[in-house]
N, C-alpha and C. Protein backbone atom coordinates (compact mmCIF):
# COMPACT_ATOMS: atom_id res chain seq x y z
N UNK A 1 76.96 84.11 55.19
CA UNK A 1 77.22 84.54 56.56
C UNK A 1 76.54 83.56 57.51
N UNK A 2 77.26 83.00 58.63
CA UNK A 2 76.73 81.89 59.29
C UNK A 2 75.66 82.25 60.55
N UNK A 3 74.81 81.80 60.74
CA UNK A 3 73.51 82.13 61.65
C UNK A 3 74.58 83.00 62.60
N UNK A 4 75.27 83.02 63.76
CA UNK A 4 75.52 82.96 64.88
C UNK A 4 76.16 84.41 64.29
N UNK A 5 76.78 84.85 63.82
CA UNK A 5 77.43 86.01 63.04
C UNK A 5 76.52 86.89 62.76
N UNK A 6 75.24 86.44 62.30
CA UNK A 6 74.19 87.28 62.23
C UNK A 6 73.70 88.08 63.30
N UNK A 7 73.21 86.60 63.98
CA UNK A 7 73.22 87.26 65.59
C UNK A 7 73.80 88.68 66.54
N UNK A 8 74.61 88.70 66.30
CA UNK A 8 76.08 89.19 66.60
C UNK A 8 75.63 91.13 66.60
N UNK A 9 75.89 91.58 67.60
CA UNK A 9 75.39 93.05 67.19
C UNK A 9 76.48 94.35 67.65
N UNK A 10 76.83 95.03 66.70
CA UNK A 10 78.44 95.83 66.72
C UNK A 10 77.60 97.54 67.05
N UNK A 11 78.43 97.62 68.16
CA UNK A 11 77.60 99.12 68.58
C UNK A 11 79.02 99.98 68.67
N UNK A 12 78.71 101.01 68.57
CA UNK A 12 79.71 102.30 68.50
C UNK A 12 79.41 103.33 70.08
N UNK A 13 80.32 103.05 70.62
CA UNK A 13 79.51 103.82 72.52
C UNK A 13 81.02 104.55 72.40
N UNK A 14 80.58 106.10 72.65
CA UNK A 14 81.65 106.69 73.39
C UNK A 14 81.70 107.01 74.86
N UNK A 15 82.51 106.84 75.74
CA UNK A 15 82.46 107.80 77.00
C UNK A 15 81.26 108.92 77.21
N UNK A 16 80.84 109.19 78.04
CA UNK A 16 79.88 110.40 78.07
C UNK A 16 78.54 109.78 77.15
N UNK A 17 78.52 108.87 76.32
CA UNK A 17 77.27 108.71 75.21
C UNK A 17 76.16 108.27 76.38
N UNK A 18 74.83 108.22 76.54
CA UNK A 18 74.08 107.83 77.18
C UNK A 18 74.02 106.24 77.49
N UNK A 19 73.63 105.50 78.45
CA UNK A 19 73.33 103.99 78.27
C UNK A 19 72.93 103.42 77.15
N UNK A 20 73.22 102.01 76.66
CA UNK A 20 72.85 101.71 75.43
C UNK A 20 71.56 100.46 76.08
N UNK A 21 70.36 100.84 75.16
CA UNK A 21 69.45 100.30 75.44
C UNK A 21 69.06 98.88 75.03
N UNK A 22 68.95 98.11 76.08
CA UNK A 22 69.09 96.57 75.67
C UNK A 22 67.97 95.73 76.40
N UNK A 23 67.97 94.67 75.81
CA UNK A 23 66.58 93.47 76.45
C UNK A 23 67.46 93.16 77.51
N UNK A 24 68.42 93.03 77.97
CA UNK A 24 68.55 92.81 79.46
C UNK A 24 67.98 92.65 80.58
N UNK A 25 67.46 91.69 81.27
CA UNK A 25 66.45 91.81 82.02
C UNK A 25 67.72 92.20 83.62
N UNK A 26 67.49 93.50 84.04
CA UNK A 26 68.59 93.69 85.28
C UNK A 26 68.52 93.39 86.65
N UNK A 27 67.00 93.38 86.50
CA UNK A 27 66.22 93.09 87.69
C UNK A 27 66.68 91.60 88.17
N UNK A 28 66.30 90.87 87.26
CA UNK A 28 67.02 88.95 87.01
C UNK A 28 68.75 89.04 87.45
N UNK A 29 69.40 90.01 86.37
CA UNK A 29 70.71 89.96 86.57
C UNK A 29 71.08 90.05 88.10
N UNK A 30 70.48 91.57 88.79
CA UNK A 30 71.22 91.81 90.00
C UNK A 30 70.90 91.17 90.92
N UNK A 31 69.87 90.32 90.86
CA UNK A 31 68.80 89.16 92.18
C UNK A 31 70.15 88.07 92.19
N UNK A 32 70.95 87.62 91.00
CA UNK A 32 71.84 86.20 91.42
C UNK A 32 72.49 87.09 92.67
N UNK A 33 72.62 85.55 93.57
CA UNK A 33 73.77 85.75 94.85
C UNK A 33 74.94 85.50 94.02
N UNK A 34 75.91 85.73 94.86
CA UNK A 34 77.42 85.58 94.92
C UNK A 34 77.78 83.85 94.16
N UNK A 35 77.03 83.40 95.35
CA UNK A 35 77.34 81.86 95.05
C UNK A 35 76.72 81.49 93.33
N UNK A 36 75.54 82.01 93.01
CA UNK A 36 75.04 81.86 91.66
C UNK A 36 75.80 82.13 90.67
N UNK A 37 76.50 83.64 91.31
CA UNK A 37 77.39 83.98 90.01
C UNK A 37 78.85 83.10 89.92
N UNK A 38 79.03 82.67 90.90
CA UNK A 38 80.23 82.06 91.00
C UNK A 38 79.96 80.33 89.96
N UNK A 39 79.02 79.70 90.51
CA UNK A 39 78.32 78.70 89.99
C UNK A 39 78.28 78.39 88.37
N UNK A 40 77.87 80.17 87.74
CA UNK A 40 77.75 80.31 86.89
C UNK A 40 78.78 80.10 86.14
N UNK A 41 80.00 81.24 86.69
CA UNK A 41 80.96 81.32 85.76
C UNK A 41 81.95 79.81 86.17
N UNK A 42 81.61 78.97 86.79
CA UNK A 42 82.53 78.16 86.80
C UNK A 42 81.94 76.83 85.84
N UNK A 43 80.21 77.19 85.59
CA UNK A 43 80.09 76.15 84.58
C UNK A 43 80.27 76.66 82.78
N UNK A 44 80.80 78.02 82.95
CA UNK A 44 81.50 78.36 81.43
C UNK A 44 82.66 78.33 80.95
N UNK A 45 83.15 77.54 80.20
CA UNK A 45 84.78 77.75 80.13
C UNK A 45 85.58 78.42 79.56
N UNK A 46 84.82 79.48 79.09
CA UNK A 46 85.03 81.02 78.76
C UNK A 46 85.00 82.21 79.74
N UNK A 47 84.52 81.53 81.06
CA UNK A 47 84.56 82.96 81.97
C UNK A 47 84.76 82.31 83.19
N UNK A 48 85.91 81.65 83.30
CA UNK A 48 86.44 81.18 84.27
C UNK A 48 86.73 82.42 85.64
N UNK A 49 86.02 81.93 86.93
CA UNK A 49 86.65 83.24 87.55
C UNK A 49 88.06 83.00 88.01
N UNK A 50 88.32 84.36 88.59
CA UNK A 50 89.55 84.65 88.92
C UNK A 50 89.78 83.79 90.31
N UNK A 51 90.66 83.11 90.64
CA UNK A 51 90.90 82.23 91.65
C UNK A 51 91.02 83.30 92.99
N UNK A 52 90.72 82.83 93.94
CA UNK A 52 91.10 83.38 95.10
C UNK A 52 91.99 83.26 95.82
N UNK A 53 93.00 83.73 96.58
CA UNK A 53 93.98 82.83 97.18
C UNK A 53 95.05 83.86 97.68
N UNK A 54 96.07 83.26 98.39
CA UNK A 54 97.05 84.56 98.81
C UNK A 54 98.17 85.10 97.41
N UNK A 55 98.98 85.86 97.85
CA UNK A 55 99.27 86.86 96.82
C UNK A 55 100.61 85.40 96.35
N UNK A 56 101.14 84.70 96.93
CA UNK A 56 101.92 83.55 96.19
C UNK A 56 101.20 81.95 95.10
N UNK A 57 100.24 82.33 95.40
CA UNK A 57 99.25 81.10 94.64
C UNK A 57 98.74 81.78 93.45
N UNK A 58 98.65 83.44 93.67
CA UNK A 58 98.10 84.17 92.49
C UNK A 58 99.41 84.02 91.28
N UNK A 59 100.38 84.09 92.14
CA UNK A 59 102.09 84.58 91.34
C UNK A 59 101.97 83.24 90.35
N UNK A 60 101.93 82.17 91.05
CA UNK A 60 102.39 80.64 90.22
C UNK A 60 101.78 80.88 89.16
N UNK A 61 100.38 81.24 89.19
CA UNK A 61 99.09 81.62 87.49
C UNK A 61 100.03 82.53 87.10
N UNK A 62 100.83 83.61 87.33
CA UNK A 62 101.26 84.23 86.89
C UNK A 62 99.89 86.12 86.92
N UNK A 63 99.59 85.92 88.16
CA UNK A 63 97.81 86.86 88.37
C UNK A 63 99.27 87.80 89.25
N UNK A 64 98.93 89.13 89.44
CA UNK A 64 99.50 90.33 90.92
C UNK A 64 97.98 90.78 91.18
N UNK A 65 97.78 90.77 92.53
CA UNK A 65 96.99 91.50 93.61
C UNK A 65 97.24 92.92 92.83
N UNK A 66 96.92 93.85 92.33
CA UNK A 66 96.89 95.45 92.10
C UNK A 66 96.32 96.09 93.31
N UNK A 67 96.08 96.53 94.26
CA UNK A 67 95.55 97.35 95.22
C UNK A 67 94.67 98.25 94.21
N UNK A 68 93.50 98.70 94.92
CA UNK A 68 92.27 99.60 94.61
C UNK A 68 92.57 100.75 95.15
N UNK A 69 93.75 101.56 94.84
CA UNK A 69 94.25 102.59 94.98
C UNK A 69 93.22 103.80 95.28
N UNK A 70 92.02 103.94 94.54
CA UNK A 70 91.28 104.85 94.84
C UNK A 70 90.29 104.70 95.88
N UNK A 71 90.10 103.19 96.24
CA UNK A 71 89.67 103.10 97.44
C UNK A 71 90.39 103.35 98.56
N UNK A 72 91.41 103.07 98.62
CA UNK A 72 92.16 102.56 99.74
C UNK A 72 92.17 104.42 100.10
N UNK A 73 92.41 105.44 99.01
CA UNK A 73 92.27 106.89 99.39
C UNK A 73 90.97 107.16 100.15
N UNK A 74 89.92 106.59 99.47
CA UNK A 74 88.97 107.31 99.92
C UNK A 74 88.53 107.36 101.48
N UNK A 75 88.78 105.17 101.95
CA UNK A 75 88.94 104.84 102.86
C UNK A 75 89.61 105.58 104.08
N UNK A 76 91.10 106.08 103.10
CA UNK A 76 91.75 107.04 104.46
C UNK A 76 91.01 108.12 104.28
N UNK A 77 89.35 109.07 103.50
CA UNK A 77 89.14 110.46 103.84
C UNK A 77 90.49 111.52 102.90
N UNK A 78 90.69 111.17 102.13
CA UNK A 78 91.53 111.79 101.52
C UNK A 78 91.43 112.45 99.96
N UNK A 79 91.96 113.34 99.39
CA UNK A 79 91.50 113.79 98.35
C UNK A 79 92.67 112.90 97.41
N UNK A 80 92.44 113.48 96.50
CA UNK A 80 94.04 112.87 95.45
C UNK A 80 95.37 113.98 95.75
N UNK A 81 94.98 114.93 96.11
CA UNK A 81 95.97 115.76 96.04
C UNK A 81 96.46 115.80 97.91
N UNK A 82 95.92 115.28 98.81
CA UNK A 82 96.24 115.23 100.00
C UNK A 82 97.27 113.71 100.09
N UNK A 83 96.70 112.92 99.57
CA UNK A 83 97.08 111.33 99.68
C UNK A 83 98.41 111.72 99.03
N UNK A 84 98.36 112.02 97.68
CA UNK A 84 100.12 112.30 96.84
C UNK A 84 101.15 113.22 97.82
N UNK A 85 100.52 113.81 98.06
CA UNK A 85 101.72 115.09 99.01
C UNK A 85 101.68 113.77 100.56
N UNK A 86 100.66 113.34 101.16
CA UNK A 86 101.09 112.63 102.16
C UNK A 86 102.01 111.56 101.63
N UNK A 87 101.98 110.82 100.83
CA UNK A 87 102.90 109.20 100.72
C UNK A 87 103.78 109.81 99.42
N UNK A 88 103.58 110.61 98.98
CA UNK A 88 104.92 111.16 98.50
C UNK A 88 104.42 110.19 97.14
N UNK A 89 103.77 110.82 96.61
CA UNK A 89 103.66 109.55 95.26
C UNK A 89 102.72 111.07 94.31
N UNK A 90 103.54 110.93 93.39
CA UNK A 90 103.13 112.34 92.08
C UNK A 90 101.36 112.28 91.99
N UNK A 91 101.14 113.30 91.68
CA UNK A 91 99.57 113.15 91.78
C UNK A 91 99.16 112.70 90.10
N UNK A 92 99.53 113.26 89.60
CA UNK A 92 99.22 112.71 88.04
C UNK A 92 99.40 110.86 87.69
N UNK A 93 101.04 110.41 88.71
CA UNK A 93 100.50 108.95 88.75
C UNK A 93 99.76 108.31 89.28
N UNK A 94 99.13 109.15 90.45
CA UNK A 94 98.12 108.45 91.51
C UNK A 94 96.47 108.54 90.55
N UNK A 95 96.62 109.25 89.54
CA UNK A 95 95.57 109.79 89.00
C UNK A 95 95.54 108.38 87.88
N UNK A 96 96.70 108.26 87.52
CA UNK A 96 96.89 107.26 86.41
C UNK A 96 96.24 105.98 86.71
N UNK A 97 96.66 105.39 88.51
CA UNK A 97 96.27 104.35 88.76
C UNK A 97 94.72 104.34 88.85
N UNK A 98 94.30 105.13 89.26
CA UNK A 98 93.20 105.50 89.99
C UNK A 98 92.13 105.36 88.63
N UNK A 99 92.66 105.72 87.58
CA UNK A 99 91.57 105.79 86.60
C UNK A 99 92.37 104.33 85.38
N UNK A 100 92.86 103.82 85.93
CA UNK A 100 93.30 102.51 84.86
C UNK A 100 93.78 102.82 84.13
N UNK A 101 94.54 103.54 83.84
CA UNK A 101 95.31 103.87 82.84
C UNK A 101 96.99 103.58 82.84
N UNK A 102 97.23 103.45 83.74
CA UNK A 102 98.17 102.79 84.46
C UNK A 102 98.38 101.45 85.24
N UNK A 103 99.34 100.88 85.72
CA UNK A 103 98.89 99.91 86.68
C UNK A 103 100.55 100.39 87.79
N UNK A 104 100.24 100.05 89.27
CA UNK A 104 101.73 100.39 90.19
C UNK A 104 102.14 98.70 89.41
N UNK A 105 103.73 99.38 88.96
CA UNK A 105 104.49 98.39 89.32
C UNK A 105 104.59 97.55 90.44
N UNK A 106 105.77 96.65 90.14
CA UNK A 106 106.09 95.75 91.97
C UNK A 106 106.01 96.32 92.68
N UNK A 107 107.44 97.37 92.93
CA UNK A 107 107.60 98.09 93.86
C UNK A 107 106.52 99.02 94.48
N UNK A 108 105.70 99.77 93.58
CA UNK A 108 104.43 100.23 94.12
C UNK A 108 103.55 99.31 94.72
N UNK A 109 103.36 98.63 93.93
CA UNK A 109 102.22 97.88 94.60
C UNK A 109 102.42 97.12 96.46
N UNK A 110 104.40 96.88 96.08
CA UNK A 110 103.96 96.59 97.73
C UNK A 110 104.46 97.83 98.35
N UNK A 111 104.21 99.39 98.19
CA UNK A 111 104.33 100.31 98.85
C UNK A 111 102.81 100.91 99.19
N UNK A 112 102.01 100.32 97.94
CA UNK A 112 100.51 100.37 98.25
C UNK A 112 99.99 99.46 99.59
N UNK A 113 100.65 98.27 99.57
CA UNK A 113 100.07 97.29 100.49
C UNK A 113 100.53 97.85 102.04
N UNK A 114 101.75 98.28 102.27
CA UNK A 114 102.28 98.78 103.53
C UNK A 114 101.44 99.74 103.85
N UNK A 115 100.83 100.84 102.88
CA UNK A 115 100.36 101.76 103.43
C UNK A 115 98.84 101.42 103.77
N UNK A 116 98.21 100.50 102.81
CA UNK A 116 96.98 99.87 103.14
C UNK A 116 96.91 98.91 104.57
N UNK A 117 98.17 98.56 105.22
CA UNK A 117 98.17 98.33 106.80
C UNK A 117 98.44 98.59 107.61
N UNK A 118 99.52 99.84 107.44
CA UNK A 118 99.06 100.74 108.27
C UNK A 118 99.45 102.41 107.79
N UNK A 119 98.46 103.04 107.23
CA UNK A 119 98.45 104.33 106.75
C UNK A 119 99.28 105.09 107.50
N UNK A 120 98.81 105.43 109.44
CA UNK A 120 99.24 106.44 110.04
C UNK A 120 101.02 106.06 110.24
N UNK A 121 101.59 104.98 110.67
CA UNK A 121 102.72 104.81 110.73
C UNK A 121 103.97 105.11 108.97
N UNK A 122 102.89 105.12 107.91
CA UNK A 122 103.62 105.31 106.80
C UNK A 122 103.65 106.32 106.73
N UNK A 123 102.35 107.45 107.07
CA UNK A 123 102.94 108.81 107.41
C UNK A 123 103.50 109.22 108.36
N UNK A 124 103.74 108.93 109.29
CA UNK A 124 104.51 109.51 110.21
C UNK A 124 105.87 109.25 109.99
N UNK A 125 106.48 107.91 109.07
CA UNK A 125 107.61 107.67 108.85
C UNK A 125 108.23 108.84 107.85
N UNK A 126 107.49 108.84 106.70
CA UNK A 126 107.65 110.18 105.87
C UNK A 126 107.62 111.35 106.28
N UNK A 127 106.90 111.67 107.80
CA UNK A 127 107.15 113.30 108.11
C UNK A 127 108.62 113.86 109.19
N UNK A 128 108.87 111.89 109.52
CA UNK A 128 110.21 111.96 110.29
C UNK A 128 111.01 112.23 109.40
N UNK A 129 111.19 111.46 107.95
CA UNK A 129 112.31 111.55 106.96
C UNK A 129 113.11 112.49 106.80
């Protein structure tokens, strides 16, 4: 078995299991700035970050913008079950996105983006409907 394999340590974590206890120093971890971490991952070529850029420069990589669906609720003050009955979107899929288990298609996603600029006009369009 080769050194580095040895190394190597296989843990079993379920949901709900407590934190798993590690030499991690977090204090070190959470002190890097932005720029450090960025620095960082751009001198590994295993953890390349994710490029920044508008939603057509992401497309060419072949990357989609996903909207933070559960933010963008919380942002409007909204529950899950207020937001689905307002934009008309099932609550069990809003639940789906919301917990990753899902992702919005195209079409969602740019029905996510309309409503992420302007919420009150997307409802009011839906209560004219």
């Amino acid at each position: 078995m080769s050194e580095e394999v040895k190394k190597m340590v296989w843990v079993d974590h379920e949901p709900g299991d407590p934190p798993i206890e590690t030499d991690t120093d977090w204090a070190r971890v959470n002190a890097f700035t932005e720029e450090e971490l960025h620095a960082n991952a751009l001198s590994d070529p295993d953890n390349q970050p994710i490029p920044f850029g508008t939603d057509e420069e992401l497309a060419k990589l072949g990357l989609h913008r996903i909207p933070n669906v559960k933010r963008l609720r919380e942002k409007l003050g909204l529950t899950q079950e207020e937001f689905a009955a307002t934009y008309r979107i099932p609550v069990g899929t809003l639940r789906d996105w919301e917990q990753a288990r899902k992702n919005p298609d195209a079409t969602a996603r740019a029905y996510l983006t309309v409503i992420a600029r302007n919420p009150q006009a997307v409802a009011e369009w839906l209560r004219a409907a």
